[in-house]
Protein backbone atom coordinates (compact mmCIF):
# COMPACT_ATOMS: atom_id res chain seq x y z
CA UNK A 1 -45.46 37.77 21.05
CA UNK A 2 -46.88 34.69 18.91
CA UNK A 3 -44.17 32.95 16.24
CA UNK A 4 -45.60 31.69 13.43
CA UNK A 5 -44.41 27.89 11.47
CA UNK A 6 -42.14 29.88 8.71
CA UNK A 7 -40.18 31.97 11.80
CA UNK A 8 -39.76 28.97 13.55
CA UNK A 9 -37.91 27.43 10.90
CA UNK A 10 -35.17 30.10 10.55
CA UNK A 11 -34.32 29.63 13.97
CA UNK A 12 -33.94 25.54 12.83
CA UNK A 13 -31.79 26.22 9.96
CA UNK A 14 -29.47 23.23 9.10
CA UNK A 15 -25.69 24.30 8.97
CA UNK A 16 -22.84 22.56 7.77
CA UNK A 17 -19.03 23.82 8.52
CA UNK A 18 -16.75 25.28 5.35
CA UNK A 19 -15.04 22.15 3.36
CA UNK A 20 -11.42 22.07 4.41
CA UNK A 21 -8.72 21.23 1.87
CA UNK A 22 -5.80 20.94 3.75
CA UNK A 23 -4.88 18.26 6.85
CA UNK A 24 -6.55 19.06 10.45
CA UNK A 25 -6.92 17.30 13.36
CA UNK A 26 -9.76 14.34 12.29
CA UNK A 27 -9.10 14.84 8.73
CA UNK A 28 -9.52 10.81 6.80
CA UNK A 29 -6.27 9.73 5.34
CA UNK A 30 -5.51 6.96 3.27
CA UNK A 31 -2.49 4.58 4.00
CA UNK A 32 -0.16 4.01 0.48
CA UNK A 33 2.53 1.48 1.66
CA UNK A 34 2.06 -2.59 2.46
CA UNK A 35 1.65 -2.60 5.88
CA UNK A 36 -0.03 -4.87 7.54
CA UNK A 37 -2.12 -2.70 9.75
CA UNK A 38 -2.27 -0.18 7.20
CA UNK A 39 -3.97 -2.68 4.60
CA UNK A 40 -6.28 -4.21 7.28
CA UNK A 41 -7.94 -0.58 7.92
CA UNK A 42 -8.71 -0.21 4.12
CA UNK A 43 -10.10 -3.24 3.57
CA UNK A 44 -12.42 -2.98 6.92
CA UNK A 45 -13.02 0.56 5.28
CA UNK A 46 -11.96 2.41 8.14
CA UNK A 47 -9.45 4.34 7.25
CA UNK A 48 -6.68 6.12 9.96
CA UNK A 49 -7.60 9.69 11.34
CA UNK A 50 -5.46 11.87 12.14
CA UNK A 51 -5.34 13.20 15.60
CA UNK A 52 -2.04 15.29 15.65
CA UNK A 53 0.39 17.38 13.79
CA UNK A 54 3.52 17.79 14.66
CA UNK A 55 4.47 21.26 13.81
CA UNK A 56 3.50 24.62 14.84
CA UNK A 57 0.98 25.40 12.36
CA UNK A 58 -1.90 23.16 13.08
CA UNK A 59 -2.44 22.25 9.58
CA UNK A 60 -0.53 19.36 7.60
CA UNK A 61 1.54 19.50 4.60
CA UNK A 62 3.36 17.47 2.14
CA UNK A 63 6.37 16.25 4.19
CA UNK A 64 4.89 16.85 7.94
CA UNK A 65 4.73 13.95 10.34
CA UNK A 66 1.68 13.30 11.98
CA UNK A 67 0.13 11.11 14.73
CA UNK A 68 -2.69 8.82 13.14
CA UNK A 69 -5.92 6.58 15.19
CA UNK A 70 -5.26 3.05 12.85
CA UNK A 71 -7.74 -0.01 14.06
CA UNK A 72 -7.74 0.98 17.83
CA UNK A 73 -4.04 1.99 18.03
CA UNK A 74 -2.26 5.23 17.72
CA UNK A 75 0.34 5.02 14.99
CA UNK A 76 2.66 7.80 13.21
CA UNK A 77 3.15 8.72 9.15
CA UNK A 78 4.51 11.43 6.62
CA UNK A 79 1.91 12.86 4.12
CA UNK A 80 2.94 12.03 0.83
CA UNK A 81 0.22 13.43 -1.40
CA UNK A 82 -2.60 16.07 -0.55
CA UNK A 83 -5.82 16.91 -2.07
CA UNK A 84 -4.75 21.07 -1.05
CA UNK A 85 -4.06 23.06 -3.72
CA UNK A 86 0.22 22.82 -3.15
CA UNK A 87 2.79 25.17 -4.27
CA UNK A 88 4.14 26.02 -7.97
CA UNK A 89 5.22 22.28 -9.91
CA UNK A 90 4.33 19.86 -7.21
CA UNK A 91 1.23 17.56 -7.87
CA UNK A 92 -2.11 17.45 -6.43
CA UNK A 93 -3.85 14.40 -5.78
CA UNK A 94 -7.26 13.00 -5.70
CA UNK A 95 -6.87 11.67 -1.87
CA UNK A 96 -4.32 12.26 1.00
CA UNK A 97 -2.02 9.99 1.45
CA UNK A 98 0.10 8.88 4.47
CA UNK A 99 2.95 6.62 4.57
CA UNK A 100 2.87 4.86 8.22
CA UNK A 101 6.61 4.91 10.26
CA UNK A 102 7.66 3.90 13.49
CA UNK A 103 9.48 6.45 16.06
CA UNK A 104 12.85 6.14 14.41
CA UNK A 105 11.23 7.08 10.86
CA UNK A 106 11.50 3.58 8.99
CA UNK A 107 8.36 2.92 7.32
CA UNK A 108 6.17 -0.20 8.23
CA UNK A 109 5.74 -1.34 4.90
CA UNK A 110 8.22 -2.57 2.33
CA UNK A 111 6.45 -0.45 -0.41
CA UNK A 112 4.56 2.41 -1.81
CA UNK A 113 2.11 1.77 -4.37
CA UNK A 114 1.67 5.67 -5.38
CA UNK A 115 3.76 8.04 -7.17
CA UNK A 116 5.39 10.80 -4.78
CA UNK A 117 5.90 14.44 -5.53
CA UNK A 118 9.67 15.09 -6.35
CA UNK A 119 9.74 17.72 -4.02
CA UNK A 120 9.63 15.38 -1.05
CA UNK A 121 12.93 14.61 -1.42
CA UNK A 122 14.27 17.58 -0.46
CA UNK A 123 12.03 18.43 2.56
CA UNK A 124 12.49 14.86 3.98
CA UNK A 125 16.29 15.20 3.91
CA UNK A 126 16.59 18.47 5.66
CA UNK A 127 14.48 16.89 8.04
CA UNK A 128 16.38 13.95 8.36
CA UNK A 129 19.51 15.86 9.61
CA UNK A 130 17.74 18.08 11.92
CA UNK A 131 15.62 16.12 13.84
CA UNK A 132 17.00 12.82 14.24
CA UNK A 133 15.01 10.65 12.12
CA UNK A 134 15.80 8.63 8.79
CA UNK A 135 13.72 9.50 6.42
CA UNK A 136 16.07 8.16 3.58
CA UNK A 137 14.36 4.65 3.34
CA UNK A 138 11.05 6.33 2.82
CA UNK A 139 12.58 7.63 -0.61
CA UNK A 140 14.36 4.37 -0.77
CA UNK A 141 10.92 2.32 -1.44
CA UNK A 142 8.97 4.75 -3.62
CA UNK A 143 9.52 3.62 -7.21
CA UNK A 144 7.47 6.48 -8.58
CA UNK A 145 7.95 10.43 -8.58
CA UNK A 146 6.18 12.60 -10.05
């Protein structure tokens, strides 16, 4: 059986996978408060990945913590702002954005340069008092909510 040129080709077609709007494992993120590592991946323009989500889903959303690859080191955040189309009255954004913490849940930085949905506050504090972790200075440094 002889295959000609144009058969050949559909056997070489060039495939891309489906555009994902939501957080996954390897999904770019882009770091909103002033710390120092945080700020040093932007301007190197290599921003954090993420490489883990810590619930049972698999997929990230506004309020999950997740484990992030910053400049060589592993490093955890909460998603702030999402380019997924979110729930009824909470705000899409143009990026996602993470806000980098330490184990006990204080954030790195001193500030957040972005406004925050309004909705955050109420699914950080019921996680505050169920899992352990502060969460309240996190609200305590945002100075915008939209």
């Amino acid at each position: 059986m002889v295959l000609n040129l144009a058969s050949m080709n559909l056997f070489r077609s060039f495939k891309t996978s489906a555009i994902h709007n939501k957080i996954i494992k390897l999904s770019r993120l882009r770091v909103v408060d002033n710390s120092e590592i945080g700020k040093k991946a932007m301007k190197i323009g290599k921003p954090p990945r993420c490489i883990h989500i810590y619930n049972k889903k698999g997929t990230g959303y506004i309020g999950d913590k997740v484990m992030v690859a910053i400049c060589g080191e592993k490093k955890k955040g909460i998603l702030v702002g999402l380019k997924a189309p979110q729930k009824k009255k909470v705000a899409k954004f143009d990026s996602n954005n993470i806000v980098l913490i330490d184990d006990s849940g204080t954030p790195l930085g001193t500030r957040i340069h972005v406004p925050i949905p309004h909705v955050l506050r109420t699914i950080l504090k019921e996680k505050t008092f169920s899992k352990g972790a502060d969460f309240t200075k996190l609200l305590a440094i945002s100075s915008k909510f939209v």
